[in-house]
Protein backbone atom coordinates (compact mmCIF):
# COMPACT_ATOMS: atom_id res chain seq x y z
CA UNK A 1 77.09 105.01 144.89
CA UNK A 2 80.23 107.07 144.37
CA UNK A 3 78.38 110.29 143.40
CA UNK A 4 76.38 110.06 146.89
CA UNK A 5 78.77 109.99 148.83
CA UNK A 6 80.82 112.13 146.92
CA UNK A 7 77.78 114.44 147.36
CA UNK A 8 77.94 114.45 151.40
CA UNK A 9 79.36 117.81 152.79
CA UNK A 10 83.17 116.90 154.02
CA UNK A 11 85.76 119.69 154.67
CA UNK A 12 88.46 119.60 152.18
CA UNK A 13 92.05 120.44 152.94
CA UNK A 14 93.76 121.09 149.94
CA UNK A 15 97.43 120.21 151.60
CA UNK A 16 99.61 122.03 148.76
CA UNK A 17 97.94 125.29 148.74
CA UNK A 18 98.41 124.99 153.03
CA UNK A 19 101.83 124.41 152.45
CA UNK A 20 102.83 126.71 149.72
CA UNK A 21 105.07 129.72 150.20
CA UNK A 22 105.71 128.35 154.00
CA UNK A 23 107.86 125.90 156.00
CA UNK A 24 105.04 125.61 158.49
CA UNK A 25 103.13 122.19 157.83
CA UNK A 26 99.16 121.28 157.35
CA UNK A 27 98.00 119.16 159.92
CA UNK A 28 97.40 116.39 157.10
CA UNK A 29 99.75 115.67 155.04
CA UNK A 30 98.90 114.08 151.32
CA UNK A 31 98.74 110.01 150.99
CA UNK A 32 101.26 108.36 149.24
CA UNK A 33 101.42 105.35 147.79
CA UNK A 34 104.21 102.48 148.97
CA UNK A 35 104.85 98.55 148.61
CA UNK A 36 103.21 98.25 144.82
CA UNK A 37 102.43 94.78 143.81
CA UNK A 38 100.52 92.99 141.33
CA UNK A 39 97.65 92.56 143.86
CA UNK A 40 98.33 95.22 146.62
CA UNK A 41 99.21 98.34 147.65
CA UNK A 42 99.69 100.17 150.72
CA UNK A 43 98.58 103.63 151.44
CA UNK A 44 99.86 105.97 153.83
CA UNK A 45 98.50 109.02 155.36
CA UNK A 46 100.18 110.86 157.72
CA UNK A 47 98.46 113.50 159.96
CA UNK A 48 98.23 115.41 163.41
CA UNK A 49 94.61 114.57 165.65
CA UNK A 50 93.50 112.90 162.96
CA UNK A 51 90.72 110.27 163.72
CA UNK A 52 88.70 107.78 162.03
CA UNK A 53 90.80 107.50 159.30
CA UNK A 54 89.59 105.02 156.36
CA UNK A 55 90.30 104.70 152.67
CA UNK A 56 87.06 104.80 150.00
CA UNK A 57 88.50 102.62 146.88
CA UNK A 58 87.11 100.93 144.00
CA UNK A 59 88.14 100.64 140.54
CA UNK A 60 85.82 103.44 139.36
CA UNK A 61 84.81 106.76 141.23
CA UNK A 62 80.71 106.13 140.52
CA UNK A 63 81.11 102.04 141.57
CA UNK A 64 82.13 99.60 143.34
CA UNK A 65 82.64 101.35 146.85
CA UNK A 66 84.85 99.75 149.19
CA UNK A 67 85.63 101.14 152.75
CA UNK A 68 88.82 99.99 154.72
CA UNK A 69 89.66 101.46 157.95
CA UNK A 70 93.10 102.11 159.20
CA UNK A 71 95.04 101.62 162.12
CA UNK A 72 97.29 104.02 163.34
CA UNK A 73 100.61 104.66 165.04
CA UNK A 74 101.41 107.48 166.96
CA UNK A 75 105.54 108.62 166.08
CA UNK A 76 107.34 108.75 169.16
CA UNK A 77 108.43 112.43 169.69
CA UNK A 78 106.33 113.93 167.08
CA UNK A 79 102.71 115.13 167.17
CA UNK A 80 102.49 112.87 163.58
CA UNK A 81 100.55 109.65 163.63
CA UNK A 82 101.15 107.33 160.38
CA UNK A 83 97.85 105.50 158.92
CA UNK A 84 98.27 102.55 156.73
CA UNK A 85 95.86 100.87 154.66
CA UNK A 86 96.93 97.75 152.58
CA UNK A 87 94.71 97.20 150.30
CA UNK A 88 94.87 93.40 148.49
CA UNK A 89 93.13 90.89 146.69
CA UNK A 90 93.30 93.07 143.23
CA UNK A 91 94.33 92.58 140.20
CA UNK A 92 97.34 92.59 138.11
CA UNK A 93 97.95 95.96 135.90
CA UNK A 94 94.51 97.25 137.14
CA UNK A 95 93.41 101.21 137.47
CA UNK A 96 92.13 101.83 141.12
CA UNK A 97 90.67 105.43 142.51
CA UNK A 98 91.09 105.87 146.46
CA UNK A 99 90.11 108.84 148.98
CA UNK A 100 91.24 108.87 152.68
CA UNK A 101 88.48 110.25 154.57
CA UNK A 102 88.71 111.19 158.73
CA UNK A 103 87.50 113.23 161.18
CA UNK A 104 89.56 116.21 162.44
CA UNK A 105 88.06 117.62 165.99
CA UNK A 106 84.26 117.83 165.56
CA UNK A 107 84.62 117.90 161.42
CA UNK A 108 84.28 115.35 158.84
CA UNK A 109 87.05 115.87 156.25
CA UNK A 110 88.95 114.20 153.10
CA UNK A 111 91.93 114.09 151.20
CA UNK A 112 90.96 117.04 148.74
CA UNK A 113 90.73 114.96 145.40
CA UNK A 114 90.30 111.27 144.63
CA UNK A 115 93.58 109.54 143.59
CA UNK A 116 94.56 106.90 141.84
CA UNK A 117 97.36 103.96 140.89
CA UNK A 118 97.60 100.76 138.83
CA UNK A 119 98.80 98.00 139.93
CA UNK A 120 102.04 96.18 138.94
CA UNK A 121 101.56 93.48 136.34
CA UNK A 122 104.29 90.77 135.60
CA UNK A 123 102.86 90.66 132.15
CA UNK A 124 103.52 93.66 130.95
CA UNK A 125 105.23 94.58 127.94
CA UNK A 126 106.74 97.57 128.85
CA UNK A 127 108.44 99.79 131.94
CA UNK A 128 109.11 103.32 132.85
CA UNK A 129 110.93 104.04 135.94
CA UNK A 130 112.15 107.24 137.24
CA UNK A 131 115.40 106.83 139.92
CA UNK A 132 116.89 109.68 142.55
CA UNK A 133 120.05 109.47 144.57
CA UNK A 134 121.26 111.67 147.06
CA UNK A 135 118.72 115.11 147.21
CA UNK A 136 119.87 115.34 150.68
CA UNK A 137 116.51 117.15 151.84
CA UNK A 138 117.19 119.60 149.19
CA UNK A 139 114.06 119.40 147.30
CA UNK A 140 114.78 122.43 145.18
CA UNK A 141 117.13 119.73 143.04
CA UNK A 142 114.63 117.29 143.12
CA UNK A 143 111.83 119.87 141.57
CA UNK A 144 114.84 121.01 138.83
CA UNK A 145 115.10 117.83 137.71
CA UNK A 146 111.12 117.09 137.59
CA UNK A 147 111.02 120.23 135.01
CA UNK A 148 112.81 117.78 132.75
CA UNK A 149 110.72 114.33 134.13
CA UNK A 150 107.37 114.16 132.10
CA UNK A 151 104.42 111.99 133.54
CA UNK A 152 104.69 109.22 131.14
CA UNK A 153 108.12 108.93 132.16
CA UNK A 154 107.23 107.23 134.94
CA UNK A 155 105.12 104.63 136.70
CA UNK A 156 106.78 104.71 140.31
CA UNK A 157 109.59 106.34 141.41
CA UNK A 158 112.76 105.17 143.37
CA UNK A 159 115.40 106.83 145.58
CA UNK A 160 118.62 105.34 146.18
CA UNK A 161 119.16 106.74 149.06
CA UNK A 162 120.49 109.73 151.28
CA UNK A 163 116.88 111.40 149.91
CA UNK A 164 116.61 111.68 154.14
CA UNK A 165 119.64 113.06 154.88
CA UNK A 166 120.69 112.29 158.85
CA UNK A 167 117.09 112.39 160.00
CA UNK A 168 116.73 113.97 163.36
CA UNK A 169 114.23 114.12 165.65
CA UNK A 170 114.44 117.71 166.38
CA UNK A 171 111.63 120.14 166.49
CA UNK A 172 109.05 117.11 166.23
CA UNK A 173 111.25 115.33 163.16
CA UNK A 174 109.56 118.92 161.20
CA UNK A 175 112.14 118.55 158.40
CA UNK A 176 111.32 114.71 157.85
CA UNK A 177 107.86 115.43 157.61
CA UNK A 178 108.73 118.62 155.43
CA UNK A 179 110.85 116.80 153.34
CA UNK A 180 108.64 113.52 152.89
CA UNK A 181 105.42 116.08 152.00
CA UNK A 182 108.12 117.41 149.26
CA UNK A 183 108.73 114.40 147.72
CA UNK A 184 104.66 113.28 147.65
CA UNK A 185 104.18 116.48 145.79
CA UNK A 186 107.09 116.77 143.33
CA UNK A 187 107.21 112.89 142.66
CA UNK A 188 103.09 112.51 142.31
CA UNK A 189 103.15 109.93 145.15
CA UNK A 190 99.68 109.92 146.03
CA UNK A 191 99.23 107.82 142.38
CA UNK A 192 102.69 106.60 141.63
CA UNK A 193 104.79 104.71 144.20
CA UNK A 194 107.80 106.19 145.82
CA UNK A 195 110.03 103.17 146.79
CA UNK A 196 112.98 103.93 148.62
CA UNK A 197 116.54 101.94 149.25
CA UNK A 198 117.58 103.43 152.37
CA UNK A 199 121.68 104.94 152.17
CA UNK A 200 124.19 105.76 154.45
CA UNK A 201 122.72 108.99 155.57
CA UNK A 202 119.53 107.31 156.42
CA UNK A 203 121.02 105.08 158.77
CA UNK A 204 122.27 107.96 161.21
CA UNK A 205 120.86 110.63 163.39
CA UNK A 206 118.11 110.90 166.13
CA UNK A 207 115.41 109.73 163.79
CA UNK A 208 116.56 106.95 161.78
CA UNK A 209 115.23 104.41 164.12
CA UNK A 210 112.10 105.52 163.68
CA UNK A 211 111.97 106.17 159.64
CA UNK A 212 110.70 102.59 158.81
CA UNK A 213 107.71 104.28 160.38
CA UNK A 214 106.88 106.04 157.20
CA UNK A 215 108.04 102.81 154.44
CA UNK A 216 106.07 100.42 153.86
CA UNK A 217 108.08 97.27 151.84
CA UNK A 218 107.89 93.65 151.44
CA UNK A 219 110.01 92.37 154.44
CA UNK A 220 110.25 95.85 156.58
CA UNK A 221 108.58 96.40 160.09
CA UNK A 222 108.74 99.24 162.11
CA UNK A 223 108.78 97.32 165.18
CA UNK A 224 112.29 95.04 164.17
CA UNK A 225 114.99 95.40 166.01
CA UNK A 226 117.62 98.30 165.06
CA UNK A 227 120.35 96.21 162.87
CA UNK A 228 117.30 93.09 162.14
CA UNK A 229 115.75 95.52 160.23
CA UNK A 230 114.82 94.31 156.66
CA UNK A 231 115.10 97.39 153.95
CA UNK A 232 116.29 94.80 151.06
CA UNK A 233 113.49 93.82 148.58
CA UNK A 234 112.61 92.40 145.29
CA UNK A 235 109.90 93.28 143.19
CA UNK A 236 108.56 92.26 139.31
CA UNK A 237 107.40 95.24 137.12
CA UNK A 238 106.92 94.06 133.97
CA UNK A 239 109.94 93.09 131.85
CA UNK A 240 112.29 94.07 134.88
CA UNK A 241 113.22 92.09 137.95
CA UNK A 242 114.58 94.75 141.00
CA UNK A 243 117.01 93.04 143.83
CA UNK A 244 117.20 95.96 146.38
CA UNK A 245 120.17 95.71 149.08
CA UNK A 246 121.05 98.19 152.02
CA UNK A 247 124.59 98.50 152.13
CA UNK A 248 124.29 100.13 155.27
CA UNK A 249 126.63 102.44 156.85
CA UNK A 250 130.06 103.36 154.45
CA UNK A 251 132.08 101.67 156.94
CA UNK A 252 135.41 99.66 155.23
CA UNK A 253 138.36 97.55 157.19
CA UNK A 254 140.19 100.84 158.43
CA UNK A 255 136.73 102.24 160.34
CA UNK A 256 137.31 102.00 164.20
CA UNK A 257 135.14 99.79 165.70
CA UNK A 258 134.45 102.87 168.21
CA UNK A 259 132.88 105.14 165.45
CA UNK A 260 129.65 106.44 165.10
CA UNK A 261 129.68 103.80 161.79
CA UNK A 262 129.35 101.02 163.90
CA UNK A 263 131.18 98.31 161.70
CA UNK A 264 130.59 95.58 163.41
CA UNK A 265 126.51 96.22 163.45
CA UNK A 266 126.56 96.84 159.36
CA UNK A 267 128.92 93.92 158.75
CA UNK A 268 126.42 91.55 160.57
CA UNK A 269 123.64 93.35 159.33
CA UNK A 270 125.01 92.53 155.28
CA UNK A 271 126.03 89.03 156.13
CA UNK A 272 122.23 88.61 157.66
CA UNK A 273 121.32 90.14 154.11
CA UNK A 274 123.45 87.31 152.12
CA UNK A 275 121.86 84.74 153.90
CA UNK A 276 118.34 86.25 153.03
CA UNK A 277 120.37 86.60 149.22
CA UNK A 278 121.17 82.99 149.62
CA UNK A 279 117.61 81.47 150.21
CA UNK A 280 116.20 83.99 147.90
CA UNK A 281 118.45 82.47 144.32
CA UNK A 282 117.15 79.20 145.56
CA UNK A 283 113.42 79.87 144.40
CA UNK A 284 115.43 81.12 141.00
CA UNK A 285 113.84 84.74 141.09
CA UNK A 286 113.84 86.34 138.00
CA UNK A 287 113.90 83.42 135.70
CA UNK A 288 111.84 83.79 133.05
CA UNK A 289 112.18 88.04 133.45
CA UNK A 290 113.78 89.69 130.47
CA UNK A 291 115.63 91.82 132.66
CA UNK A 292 117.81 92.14 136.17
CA UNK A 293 118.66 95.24 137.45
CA UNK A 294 120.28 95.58 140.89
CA UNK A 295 119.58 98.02 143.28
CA UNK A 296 121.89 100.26 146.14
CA UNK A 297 122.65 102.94 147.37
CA UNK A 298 127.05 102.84 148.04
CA UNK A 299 128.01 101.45 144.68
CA UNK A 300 129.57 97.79 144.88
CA UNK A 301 131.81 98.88 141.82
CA UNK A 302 132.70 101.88 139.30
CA UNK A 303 133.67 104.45 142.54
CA UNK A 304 136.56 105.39 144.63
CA UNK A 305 133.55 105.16 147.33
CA UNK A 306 132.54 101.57 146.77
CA UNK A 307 131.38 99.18 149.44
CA UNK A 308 133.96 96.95 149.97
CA UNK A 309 132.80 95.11 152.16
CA UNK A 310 129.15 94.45 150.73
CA UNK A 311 130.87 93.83 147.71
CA UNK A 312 133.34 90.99 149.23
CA UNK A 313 129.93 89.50 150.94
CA UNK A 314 127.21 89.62 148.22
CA UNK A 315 129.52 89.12 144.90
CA UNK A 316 129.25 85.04 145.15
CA UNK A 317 125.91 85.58 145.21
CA UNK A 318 125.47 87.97 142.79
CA UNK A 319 127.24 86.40 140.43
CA UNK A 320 124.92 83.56 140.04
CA UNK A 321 121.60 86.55 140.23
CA UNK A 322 123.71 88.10 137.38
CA UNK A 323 121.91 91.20 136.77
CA UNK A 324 121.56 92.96 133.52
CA UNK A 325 122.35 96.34 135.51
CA UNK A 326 123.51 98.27 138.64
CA UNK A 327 122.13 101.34 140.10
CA UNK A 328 123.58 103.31 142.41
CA UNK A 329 124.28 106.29 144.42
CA UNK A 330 126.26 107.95 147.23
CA UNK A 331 129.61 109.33 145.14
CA UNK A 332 128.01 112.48 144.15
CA UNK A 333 129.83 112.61 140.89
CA UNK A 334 127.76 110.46 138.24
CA UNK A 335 129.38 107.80 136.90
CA UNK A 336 128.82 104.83 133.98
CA UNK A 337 131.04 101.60 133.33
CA UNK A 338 130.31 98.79 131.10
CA UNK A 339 132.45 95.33 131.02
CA UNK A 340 134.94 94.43 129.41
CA UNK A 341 136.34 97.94 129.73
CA UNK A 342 136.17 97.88 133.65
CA UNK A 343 136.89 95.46 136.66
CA UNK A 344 132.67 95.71 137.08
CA UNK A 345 131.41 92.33 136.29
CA UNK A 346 128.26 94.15 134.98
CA UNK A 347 127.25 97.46 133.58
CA UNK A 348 127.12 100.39 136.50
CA UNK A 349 125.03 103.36 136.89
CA UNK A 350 125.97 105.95 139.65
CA UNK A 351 123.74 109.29 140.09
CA UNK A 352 124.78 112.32 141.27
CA UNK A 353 123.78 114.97 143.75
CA UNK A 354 122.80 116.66 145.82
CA UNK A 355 123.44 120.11 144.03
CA UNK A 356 121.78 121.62 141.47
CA UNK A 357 125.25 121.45 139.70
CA UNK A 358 125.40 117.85 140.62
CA UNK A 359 121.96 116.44 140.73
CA UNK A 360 120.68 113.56 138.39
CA UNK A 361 118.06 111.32 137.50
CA UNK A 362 118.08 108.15 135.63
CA UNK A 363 114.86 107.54 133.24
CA UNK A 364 114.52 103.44 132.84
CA UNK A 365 112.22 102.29 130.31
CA UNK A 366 112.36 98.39 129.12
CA UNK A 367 110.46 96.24 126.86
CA UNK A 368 111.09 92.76 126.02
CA UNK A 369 113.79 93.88 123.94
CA UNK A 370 115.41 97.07 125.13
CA UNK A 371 117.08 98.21 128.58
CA UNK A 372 117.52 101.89 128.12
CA UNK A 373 118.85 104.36 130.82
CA UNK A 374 119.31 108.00 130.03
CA UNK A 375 121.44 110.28 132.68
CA UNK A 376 120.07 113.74 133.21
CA UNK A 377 120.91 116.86 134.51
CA UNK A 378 119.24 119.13 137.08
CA UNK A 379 121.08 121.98 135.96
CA UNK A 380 119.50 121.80 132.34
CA UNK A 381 118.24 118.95 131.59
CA UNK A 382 120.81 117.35 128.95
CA UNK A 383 121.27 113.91 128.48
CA UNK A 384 124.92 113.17 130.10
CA UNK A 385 125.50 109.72 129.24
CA UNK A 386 123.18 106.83 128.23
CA UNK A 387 123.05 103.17 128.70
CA UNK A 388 121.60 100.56 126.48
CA UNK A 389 120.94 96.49 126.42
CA UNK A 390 119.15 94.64 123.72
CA UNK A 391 118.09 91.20 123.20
């Protein structure tokens, strides 16, 4: 049933040949993939007059056709509208092929290829995870560090934030869009995930109230109120159990309450966070995982550029999550500390960026076993520092 319809005559766009060599964007942007889970995942599509926009899936390209239509939301500002199709019901650590299909003025068209993801599966053995920090909008670092970033190495990626670097709304938001079509194509994320932690930078500008728009994670909603808004997560892959936190603005106890920071939002927005912390370690998460790894972008620890203040309000709490791990962001300078050698009660990661002279990536791969995190370097690829866990 596939190969008939794959047989009608639909224009293809093939968006990275549009876009090459040019800042000017297609008027379809590739899908991407966001909000993986052992029975779902969403997919986004972002484009301009598109209409009739539905996603062809199955588990196999000849069988199985399924058809789900989206709904979609025009961007305020912008001549973008955002399509999102979540598709559920499937099945733990299972292969699935997709196709967005619409109709552009009087034409029937199509994404120009059929993609494809797996789901996540709590079962598995193993875990490869690739993890960006601060690229700033400068995807020349991000495609220096993919020369070093092979396929297998990941399964999803994540960015710790300030990927979006003060998002504005200028010129129709073109260098979001630009930037987010950069990432789809560098990181593969029309078949593997791109799952962000929003940072700092995120949080400001004339189009940060609007990014949740283009995210798509377990507790976020575009339409929650600025400072209610829910960009902390958790999610099982495998061997590894993520706790995601927004640390918000890098506001500290010497920040005027006047400033553009806005203390006295991000305080109440990380004390809203500890309560959702709070009701979370009830339910035990992570029990039976082999491994914890925490998730943000300002580093709670192991930086002159820590977050005091989400440190002071999530460290209780923490403490009894006790995570294997830290990732984080925002210094710019990498950094690694493990315990007893530090005041860190656990191991910290920190990336760097947003140079090329600066830029990093972090390459996590776990089994039952084995945490492993190797450091490397845009500017040539060497391994600058490693960390390692065993059972």
């Amino acid at each position: 049933m596939f190969a008939a319809l794959a047989a009608l005559c639909f224009v293809f766009r093939d968006v990275a040949a549009a876009e090459a060599g040019t800042n000017a964007l297609p008027a379809v942007l590739s899908p991407y993939l966001q909000n993986p889970t052992a029975d779902g995942m969403t997919i986004c599509f972002v484009a301009q007059g598109a209409e009739q926009v539905r996603v062809i899936w199955g588990m196999e390209i000849q069988s199985s056709v399924r058809e789900l239509p989206g709904k979609g939301v025009a961007i305020a500002g912008t001549p973008w509208t955002i399509w999102k199709m979540r598709l559920t019901n499937l099945k733990p650590g299972t292969a699935y092929h997709y196709q967005v299909r619409y109709r552009l003025g009087k034409e029937e068209a199509a994404t120009p290829r059929w993609n494809h993801f797996r789901t996540l599966d709590t079962e598995a053995g193993t875990l490869r995870v690739a993890a960006f920090n601060d690229i700033h909008n400068r995807d020349a670092t991000l495609a220096a560090l993919m020369q070093y970033v092979k396929p297998e190495d990941f399964e999803f990626s994540l960015l710790l934030g300030d990927c979006f670097a003060d998002p504005s709304a200028t010129n129709g938001a073109h260098e979001v869009f630009r930037t987010l079509q950069a990432y789809i194509r560098l990181l593969d994320g029309a078949n593997k995930p791109i799952i962000l932690v929003r940072g700092n930078h995120e949080t400001r500008s004339s189009f940060s109230h609007q990014l949740a728009n283009l995210f798509d994670l377990p507790n976020l909603s575009a339409t929650q109120k600025w400072g209610e808004d829910q960009w902390q997560f958790t999610m099982q892959a495998g061997p590894v159990y993520f706790l995601a936190m927004d640390t918000g603005e890098d506001d500290d106890a010497t920040t005027a309450v006047n400033s553009y920071k806005n203390p006295k939002l991000w305080q109440a927005y990380r004390q809203r966070e500890a309560e959702w912390l709070k009701n979370l370690l009830a339910t035990q998460p992570g029990k039976d995982v082999a491994w914890k790894v925490f998730l943000s972008h300002i580093p709670l620890y192991n930086s002159p550029y820590v977050s005091e203040r989400a440190r002071q309000c999530w460290e209780p709490l923490l403490r009894e999550f006790n995570p294997n791990l830290m990732l984080a962001g925002h210094d710019h300078t990498w950094r690694k500390t493990v315990p007893p050698t530090t005041k860190a009660p656990w191991p910290v990661l920190v990336g760097g960026g947003p140079s090329l002279n600066e830029g990093t990536v972090m390459l996590l791969s776990a089994d039952e076993k084995a945490l492993r995190v190797r450091l490397l370097a845009a500017k040539d690829g060497r391994v600058l520092t490693e960390f390692s866990s065993g059972k």
